[in-house]
C-alpha atoms as a PDB file:
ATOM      1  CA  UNK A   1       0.000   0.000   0.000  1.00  0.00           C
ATOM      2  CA  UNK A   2       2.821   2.268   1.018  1.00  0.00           C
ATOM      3  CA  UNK A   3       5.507   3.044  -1.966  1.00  0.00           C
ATOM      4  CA  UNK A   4       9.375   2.471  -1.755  1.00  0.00           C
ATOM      5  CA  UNK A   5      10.585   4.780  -4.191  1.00  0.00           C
ATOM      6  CA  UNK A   6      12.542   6.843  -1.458  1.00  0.00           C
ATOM      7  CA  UNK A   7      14.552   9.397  -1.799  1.00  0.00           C
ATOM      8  CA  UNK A   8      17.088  11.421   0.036  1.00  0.00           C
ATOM      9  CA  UNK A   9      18.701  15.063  -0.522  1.00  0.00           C
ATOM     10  CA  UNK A  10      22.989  14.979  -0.426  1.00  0.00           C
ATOM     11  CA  UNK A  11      25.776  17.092   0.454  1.00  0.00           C
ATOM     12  CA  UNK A  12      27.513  18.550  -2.079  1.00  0.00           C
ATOM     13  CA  UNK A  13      31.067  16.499  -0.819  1.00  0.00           C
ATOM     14  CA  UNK A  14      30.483  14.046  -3.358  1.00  0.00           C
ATOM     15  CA  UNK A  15      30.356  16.012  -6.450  1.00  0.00           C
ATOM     16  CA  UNK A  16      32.632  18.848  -4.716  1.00  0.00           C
ATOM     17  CA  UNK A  17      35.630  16.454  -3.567  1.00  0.00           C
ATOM     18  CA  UNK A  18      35.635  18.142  -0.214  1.00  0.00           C
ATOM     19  CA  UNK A  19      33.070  19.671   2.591  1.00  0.00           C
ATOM     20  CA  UNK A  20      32.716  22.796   2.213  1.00  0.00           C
ATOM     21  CA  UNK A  21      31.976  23.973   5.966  1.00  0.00           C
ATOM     22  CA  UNK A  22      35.250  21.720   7.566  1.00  0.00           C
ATOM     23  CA  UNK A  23      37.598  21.268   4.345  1.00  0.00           C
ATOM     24  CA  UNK A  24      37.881  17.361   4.944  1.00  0.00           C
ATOM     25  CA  UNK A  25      38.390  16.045   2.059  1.00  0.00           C
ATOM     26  CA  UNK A  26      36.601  12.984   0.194  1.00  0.00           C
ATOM     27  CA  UNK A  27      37.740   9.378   0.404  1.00  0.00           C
ATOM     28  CA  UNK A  28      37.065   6.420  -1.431  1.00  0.00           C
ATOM     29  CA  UNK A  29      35.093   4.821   2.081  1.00  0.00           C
ATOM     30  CA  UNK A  30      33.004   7.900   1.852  1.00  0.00           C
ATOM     31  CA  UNK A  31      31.828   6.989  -1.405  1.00  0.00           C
ATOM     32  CA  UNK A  32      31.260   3.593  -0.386  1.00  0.00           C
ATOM     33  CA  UNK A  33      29.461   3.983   2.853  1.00  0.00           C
ATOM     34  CA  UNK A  34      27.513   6.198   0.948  1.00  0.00           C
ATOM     35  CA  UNK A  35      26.103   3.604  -1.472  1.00  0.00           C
ATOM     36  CA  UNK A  36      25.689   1.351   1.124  1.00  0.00           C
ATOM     37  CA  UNK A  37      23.808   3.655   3.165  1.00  0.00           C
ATOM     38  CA  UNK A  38      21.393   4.047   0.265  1.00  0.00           C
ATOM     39  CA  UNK A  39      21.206   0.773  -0.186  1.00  0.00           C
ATOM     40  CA  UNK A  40      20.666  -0.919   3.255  1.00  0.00           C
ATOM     41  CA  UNK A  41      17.603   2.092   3.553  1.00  0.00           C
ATOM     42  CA  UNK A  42      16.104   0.842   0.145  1.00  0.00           C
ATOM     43  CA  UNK A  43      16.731   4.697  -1.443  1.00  0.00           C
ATOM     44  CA  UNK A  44      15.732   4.916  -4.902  1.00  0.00           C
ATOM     45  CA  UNK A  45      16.847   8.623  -5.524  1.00  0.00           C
ATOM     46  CA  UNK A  46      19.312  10.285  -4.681  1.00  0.00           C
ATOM     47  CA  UNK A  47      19.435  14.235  -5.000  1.00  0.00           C
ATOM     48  CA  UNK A  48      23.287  15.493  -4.678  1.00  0.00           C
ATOM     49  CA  UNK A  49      23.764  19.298  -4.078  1.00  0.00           C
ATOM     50  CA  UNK A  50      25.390  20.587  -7.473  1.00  0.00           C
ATOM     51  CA  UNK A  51      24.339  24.246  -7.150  1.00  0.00           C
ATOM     52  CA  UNK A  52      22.832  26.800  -6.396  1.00  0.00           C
ATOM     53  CA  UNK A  53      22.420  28.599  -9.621  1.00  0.00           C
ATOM     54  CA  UNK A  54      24.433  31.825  -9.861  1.00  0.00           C
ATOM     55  CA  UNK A  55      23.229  35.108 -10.349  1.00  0.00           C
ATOM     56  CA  UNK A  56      23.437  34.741 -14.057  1.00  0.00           C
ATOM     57  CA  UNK A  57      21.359  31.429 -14.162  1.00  0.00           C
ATOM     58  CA  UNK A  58      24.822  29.458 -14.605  1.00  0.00           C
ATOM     59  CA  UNK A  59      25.638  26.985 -11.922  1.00  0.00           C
ATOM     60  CA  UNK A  60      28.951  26.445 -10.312  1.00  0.00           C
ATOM     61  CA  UNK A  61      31.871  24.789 -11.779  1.00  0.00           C
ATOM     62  CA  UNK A  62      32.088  21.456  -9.108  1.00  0.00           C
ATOM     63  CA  UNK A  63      29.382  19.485 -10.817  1.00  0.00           C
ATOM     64  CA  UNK A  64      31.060  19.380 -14.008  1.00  0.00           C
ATOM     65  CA  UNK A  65      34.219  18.054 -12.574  1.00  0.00           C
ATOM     66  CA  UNK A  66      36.919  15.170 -13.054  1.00  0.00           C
ATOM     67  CA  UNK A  67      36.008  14.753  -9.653  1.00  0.00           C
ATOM     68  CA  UNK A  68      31.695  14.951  -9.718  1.00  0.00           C
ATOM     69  CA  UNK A  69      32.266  12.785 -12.967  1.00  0.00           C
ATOM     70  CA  UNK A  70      34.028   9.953 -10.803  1.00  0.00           C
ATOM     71  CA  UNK A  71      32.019  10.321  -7.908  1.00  0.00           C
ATOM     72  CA  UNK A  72      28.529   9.239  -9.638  1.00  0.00           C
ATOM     73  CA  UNK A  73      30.842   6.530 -11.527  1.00  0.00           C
ATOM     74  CA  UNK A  74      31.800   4.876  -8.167  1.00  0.00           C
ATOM     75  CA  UNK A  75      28.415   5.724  -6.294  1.00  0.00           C
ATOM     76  CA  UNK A  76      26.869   3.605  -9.112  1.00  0.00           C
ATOM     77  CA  UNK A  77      29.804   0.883  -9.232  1.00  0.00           C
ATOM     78  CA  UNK A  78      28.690   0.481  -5.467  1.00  0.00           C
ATOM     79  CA  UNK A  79      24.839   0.933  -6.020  1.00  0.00           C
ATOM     80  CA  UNK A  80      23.716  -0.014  -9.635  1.00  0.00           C
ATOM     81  CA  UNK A  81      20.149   0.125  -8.884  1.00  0.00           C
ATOM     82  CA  UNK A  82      20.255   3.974  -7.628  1.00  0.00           C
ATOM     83  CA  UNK A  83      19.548   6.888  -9.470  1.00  0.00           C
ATOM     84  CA  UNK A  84      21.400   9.780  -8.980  1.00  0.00           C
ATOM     85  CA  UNK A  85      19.506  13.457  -9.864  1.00  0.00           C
ATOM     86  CA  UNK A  86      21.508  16.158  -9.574  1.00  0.00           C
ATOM     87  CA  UNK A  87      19.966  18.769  -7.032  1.00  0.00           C
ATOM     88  CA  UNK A  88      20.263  22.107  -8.440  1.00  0.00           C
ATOM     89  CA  UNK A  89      17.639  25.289  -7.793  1.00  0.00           C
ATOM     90  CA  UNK A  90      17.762  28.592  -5.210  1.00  0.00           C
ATOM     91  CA  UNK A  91      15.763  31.234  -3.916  1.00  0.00           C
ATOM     92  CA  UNK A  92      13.963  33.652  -5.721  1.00  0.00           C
ATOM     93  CA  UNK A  93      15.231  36.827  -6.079  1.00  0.00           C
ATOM     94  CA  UNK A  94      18.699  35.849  -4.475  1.00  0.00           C
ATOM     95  CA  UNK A  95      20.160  33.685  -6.809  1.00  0.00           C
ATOM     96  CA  UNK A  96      17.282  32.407  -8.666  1.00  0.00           C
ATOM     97  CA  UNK A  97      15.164  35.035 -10.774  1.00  0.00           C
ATOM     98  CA  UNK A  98      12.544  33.054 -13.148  1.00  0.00           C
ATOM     99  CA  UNK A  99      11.108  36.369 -14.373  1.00  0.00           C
ATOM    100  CA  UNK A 100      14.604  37.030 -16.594  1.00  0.00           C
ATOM    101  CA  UNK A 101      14.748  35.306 -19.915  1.00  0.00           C
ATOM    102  CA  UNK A 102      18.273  35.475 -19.788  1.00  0.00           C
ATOM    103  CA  UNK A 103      18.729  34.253 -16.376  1.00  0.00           C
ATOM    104  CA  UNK A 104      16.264  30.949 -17.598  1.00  0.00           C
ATOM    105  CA  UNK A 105      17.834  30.289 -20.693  1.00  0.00           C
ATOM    106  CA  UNK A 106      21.617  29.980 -19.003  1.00  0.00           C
ATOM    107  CA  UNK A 107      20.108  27.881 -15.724  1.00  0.00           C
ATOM    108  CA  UNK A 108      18.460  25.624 -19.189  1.00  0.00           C
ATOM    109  CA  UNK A 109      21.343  25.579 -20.780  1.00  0.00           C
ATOM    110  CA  UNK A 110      23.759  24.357 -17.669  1.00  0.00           C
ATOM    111  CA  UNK A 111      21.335  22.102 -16.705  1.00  0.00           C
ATOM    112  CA  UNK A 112      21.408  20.144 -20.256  1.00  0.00           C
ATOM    113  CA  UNK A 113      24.989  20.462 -19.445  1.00  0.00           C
ATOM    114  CA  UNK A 114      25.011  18.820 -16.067  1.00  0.00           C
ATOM    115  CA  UNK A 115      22.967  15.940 -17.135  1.00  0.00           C
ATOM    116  CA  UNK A 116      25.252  14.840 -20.139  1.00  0.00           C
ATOM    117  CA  UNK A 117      28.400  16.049 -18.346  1.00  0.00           C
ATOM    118  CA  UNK A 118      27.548  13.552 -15.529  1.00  0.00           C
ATOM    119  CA  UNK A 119      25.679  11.033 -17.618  1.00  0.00           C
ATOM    120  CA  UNK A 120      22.815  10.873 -14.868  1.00  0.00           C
ATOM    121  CA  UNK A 121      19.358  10.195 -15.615  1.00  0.00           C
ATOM    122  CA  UNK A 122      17.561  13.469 -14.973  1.00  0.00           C
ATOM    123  CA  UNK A 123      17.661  16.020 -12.970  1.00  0.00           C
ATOM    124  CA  UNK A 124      16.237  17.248  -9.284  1.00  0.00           C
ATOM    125  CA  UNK A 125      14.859  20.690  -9.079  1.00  0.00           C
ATOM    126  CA  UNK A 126      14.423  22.659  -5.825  1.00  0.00           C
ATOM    127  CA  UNK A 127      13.409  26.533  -6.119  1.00  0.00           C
ATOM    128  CA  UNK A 128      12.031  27.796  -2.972  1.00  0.00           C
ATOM    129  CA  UNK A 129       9.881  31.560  -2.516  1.00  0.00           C
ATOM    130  CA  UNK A 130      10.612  32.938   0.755  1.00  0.00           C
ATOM    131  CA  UNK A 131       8.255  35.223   2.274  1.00  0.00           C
ATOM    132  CA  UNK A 132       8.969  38.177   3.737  1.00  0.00           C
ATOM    133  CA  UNK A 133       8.605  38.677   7.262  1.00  0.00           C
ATOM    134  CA  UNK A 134      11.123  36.124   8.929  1.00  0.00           C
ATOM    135  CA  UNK A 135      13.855  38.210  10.496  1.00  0.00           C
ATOM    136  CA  UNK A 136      16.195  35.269  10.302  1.00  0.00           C
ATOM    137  CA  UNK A 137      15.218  33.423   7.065  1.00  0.00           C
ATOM    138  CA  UNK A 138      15.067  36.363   4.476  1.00  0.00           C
ATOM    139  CA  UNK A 139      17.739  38.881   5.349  1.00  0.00           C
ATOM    140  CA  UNK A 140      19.044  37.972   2.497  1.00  0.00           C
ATOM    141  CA  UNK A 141      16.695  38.002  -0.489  1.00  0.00           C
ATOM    142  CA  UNK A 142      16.251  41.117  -1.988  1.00  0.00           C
ATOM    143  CA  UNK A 143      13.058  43.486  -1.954  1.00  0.00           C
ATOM    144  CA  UNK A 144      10.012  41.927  -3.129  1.00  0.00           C
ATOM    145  CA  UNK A 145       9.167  43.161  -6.461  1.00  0.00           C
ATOM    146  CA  UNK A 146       5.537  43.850  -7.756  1.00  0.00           C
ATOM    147  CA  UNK A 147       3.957  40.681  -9.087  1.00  0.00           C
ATOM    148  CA  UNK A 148       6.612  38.801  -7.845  1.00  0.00           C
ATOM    149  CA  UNK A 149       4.970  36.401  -5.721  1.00  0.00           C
ATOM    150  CA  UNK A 150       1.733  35.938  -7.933  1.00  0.00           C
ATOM    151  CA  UNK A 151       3.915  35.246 -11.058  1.00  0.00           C
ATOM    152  CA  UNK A 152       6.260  32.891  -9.498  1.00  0.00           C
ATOM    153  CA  UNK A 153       3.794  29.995  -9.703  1.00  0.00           C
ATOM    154  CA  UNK A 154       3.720  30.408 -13.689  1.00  0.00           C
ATOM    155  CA  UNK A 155       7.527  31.020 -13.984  1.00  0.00           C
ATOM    156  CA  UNK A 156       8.462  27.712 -12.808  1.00  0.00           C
ATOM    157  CA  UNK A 157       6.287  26.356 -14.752  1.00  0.00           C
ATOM    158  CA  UNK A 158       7.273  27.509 -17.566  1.00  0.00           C
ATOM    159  CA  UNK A 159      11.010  26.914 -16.694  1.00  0.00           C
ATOM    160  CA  UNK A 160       9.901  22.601 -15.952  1.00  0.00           C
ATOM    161  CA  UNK A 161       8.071  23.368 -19.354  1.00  0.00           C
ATOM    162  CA  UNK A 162      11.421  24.837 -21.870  1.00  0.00           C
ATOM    163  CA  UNK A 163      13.370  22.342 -19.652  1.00  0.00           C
ATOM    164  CA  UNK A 164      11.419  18.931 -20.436  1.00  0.00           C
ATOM    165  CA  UNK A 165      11.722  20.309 -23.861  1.00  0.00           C
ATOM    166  CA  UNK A 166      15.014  20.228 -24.087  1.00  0.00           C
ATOM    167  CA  UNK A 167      15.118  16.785 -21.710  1.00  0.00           C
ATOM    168  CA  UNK A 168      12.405  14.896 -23.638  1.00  0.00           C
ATOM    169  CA  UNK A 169      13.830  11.765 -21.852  1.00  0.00           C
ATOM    170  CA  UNK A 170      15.003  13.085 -18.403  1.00  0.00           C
ATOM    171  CA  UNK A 171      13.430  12.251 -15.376  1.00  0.00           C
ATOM    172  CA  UNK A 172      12.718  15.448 -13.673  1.00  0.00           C
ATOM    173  CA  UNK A 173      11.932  15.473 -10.261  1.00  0.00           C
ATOM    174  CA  UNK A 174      10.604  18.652  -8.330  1.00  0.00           C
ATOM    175  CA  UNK A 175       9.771  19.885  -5.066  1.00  0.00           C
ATOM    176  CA  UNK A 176       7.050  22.129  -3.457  1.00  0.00           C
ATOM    177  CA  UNK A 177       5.691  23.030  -0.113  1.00  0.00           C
ATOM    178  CA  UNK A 178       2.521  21.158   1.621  1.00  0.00           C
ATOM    179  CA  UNK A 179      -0.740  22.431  -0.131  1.00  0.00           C
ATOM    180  CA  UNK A 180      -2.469  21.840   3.690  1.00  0.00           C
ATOM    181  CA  UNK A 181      -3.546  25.474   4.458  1.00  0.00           C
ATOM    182  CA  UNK A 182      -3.007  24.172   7.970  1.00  0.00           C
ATOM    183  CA  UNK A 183       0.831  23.933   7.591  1.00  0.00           C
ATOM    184  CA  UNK A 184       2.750  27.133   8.152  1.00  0.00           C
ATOM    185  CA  UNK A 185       6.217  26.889   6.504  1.00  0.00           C
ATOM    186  CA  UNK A 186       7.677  30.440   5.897  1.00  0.00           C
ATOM    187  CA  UNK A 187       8.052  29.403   1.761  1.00  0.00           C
ATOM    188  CA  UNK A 188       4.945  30.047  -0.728  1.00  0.00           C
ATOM    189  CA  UNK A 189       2.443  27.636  -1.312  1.00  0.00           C
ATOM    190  CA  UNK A 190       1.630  26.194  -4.541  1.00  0.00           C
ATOM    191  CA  UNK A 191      -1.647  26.065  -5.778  1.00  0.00           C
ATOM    192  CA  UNK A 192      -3.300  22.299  -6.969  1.00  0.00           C
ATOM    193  CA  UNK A 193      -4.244  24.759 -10.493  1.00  0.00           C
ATOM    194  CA  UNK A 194      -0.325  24.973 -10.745  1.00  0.00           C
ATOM    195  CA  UNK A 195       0.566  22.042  -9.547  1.00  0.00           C
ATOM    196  CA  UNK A 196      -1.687  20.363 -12.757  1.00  0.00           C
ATOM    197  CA  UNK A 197       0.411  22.342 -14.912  1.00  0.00           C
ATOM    198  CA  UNK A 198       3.757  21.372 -13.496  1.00  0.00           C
ATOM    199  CA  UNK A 199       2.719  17.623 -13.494  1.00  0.00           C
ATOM    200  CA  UNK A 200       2.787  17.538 -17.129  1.00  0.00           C
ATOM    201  CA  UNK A 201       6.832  18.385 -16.756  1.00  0.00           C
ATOM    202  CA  UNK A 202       7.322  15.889 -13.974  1.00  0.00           C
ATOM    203  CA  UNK A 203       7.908  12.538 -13.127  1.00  0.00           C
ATOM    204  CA  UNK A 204       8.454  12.995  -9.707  1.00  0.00           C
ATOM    205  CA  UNK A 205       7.190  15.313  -7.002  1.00  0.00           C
ATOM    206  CA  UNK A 206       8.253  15.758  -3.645  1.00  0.00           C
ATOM    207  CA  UNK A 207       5.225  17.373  -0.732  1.00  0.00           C
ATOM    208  CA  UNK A 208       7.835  19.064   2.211  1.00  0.00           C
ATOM    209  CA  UNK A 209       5.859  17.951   5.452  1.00  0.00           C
ATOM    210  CA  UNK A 210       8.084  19.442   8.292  1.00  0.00           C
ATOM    211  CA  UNK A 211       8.662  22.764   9.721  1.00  0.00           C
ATOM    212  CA  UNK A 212       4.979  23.179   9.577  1.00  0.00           C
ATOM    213  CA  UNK A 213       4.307  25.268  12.440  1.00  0.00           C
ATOM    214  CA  UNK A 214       2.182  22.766  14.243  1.00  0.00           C
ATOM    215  CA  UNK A 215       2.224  21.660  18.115  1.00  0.00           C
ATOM    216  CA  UNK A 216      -1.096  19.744  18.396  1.00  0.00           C
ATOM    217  CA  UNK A 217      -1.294  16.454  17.242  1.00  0.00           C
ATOM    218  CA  UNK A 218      -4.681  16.824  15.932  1.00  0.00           C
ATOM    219  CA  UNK A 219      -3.553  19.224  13.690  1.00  0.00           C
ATOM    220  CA  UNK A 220      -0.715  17.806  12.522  1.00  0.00           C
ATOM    221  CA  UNK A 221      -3.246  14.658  11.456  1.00  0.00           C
ATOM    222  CA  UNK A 222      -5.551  16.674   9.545  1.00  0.00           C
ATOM    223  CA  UNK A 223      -2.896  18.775   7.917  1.00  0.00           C
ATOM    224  CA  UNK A 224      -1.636  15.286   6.623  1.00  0.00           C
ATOM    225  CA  UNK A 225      -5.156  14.279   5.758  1.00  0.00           C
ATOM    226  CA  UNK A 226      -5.629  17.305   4.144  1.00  0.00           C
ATOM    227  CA  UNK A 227      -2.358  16.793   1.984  1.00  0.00           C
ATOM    228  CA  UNK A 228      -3.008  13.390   1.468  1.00  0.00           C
ATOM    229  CA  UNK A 229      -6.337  14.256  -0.099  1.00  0.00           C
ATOM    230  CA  UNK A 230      -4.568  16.812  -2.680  1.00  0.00           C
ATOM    231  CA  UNK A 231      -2.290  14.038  -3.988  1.00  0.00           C
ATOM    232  CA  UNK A 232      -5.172  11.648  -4.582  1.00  0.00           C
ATOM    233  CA  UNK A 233      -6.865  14.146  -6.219  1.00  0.00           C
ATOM    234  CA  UNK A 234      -3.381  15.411  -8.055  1.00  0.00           C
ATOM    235  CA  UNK A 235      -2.649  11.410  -9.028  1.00  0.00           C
ATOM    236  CA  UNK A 236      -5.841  10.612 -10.704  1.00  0.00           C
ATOM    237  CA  UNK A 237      -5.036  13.653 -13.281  1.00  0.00           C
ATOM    238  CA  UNK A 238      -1.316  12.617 -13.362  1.00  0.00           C
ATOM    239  CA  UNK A 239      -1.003   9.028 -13.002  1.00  0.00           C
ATOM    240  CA  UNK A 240       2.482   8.511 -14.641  1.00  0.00           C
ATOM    241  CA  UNK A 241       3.972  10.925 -12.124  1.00  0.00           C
ATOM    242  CA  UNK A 242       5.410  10.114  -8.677  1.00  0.00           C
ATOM    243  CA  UNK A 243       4.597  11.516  -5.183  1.00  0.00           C
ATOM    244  CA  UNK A 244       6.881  11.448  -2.217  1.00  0.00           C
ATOM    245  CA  UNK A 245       6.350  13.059   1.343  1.00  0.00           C
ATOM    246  CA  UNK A 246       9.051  14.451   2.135  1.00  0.00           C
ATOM    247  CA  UNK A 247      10.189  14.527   6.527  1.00  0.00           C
ATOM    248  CA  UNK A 248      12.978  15.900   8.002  1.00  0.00           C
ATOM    249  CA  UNK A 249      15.836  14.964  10.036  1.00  0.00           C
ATOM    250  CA  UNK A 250      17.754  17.842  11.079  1.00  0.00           C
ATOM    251  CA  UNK A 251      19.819  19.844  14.004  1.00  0.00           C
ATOM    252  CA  UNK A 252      17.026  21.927  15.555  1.00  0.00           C
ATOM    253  CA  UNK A 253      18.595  25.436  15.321  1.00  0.00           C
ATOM    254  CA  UNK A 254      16.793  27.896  17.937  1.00  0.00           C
ATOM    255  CA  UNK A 255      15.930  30.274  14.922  1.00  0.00           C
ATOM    256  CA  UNK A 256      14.081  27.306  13.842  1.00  0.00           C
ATOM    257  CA  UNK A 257      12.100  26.372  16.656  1.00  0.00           C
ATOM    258  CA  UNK A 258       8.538  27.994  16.051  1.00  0.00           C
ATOM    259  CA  UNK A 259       8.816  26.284  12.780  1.00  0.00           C
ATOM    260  CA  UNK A 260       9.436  22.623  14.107  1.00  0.00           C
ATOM    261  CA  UNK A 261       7.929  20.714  17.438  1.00  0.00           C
ATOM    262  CA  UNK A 262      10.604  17.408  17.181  1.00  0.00           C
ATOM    263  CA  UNK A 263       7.883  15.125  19.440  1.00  0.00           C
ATOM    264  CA  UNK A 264       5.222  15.825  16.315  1.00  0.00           C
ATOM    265  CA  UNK A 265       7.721  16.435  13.519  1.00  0.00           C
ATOM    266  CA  UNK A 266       9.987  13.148  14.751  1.00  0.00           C
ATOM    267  CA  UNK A 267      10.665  10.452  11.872  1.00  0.00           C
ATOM    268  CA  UNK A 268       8.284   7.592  13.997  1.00  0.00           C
ATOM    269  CA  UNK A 269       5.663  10.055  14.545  1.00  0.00           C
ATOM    270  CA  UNK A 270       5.403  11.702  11.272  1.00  0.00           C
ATOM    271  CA  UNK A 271       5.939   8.052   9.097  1.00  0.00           C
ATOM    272  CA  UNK A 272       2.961   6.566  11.569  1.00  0.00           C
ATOM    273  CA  UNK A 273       1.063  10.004  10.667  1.00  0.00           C
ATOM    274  CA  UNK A 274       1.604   9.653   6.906  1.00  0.00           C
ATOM    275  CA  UNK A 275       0.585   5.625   7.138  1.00  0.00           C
ATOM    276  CA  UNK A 276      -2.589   6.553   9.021  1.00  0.00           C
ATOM    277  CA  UNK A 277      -3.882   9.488   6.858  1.00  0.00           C
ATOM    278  CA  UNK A 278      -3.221   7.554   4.057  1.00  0.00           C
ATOM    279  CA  UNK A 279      -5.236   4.720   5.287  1.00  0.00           C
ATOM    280  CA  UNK A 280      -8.062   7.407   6.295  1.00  0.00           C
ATOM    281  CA  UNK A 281      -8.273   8.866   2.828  1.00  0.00           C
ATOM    282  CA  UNK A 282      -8.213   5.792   0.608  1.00  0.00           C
ATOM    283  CA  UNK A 283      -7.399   1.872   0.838  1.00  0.00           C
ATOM    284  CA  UNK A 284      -7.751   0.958  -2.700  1.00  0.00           C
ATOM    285  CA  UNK A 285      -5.359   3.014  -4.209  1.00  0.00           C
ATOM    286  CA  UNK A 286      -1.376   3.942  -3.341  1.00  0.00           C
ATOM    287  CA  UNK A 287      -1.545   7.485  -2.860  1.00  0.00           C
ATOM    288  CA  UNK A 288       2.060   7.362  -1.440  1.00  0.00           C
ATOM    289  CA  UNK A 289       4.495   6.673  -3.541  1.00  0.00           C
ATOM    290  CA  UNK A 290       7.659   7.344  -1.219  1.00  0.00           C
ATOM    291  CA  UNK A 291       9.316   9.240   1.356  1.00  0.00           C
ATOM    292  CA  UNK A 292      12.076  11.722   0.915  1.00  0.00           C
ATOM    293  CA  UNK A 293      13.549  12.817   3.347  1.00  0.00           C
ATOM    294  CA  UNK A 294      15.681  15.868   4.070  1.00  0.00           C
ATOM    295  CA  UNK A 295      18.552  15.659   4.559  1.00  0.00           C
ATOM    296  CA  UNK A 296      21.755  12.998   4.635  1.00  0.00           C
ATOM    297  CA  UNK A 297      23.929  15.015   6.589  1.00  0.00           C
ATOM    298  CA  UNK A 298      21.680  15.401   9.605  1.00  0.00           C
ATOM    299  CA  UNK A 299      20.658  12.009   9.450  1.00  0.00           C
ATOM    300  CA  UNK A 300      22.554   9.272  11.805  1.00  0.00           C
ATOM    301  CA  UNK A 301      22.882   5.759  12.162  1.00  0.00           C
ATOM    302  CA  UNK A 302      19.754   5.870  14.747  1.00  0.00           C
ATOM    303  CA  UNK A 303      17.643   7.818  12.489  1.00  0.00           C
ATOM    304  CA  UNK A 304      18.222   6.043   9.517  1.00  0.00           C
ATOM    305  CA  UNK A 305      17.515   2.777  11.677  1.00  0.00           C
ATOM    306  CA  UNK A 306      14.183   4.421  12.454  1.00  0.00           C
ATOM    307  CA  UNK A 307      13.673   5.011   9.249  1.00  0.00           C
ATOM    308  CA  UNK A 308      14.035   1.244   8.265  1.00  0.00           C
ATOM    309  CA  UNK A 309      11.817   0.146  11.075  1.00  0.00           C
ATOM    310  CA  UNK A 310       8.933   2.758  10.432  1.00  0.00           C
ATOM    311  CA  UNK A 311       8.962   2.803   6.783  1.00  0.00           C
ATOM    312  CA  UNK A 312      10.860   0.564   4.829  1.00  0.00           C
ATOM    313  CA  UNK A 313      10.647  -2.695   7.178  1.00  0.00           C
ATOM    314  CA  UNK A 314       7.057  -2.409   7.905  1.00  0.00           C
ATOM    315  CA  UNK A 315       5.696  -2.634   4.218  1.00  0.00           C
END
């Protein structure tokens, strides 16, 4: 009933050759304990950092290294089965800016690039909105410009839209906020109307269900119903496409805290939420297709073990 195509968002040390907050630098048992990690937690996807885009819509050199070239060689030597998508994207009006036609057509044009460069499948694409108002999260994005936020919807749209033209056979996988009104994350929410558009660019979409703003229980049920509900309705338009929920595993920073209550957000908690919303909503069909969860450095040996027992052991 519950889907296995899991998925898991990567550091950039594999592609990079070294960490870029400490300086260690990568080692063959890194590689390998990576695959097995993948393996051992049945991961079907795995989206490695490889941006963000620059200012002018071109990404950084690292992906398109000896180095990112080996790495996905040896990842795969180790794990045949997995299938590495590049995770490239930004914010909005920091380095991302979907309203400039050139900006688009040089983030199209390196992303072609990437793909052949690393001889991956297809491609993982993460652009994120933040709204004003956070005086932690968006000191840095510049002012808000007029129509920015209403247009955004339709600009990456159109962007999945020129790049699955120039990707006919890519597997593009995207990511967007929870569509539950109930669910408070400080990014904008995309509408189910743009959301139909975007499937028809897809193959895979990823729901983000943490840092939702939620303390009850109750409400983190019915926010899960409530999402749950949308990707029914979402997979009987789109029935090729894929849909993950997406948790999170990560060091609770105190800037952070208003967005995520760990006894409601935790991995057992939010898997057993997922399984019993899904249940509520509909028993005849999978609605869930996977879980992906963010992110691989701030998950540890006990988490991923959780994750095994809650999710991948128990179907």
């Amino acid at each position: 009933m519950f889907g296995q195509e899991n998925a898991v968002w990567t550091e950039s040390l594999y592609l990079r050759g070294y960490r870029p907050s400490t300086g260690r630098k990568l080692v063959e048992k890194d590689l390998r304990d990576y695959a097995n990690i993948l393996k051992e937690n049945d991961i079907k996807y795995a989206y490695i950092f490889a941006g963000p885009f620059k200012k002018d819509g071109h990404l950084p050199q690292y992906p398109f290294s000896e180095q990112a070239k080996r790495s996905v060689s040896k990842i795969k030597e180790y794990y045949p089965e997995i299938r590495i998508l590049p995770w490239i994207g930004g914010v909005q009006n920091k380095t991302v800016y979907l309203g400039d036609s050139v900006w688009v057509e040089n983030a199209l044009e390196d992303t072609q690039k990437l793909v052949e460069t690393l001889g991956v499948s297809g491609i993982h694409i993460d652009f994120e909105y933040i709204l004003k108002g956070d005086p932690y999260l968006d000191l840095t994005i510049e002012a808000e410009k007029q129509g920015d936020r209403k247009a955004y919807g339709k600009n990456v749209n159109l962007f999945h839209k020129k790049l699955r033209r120039i990707l006919p056979n890519a597997f593009i996988s995207s990511v967007v906020v929870s569509t539950s009104p109930n669910t408070k994350q400080w990014k904008r929410k995309t509408t189910i109307e743009e959301l139909n558009v975007l499937l028809r660019y897809v193959d895979q979409l990823s729901f983000l269900f943490y840092d939702t703003q939620i303390n009850k229980q109750q409400q983190f049920e019915l926010s899960c119903i409530e999402q749950i509900r949308d990707i029914k309705i979402l997979k009987k338009l789109n029935g090729d496409s894929q849909f993950l929920m997406a948790i999170g595993t990560f060091i609770n920073r105190p800037e952070l805290h208003k967005y995520r209550n760990l006894e409601i957000e935790s991995i057992s908690n939010t898997i057993a939420t997922i399984k019993n919303s899904s249940i509520s909503v509909d028993t005849s069909m999978r609605v869930i297709d996977g879980i992906a969860i963010f992110c691989d450095w701030e998950t540890d040996n006990s988490e991923w073990e959780e994750f095994r027992n809650n999710w991948v052991g128990d179907n």
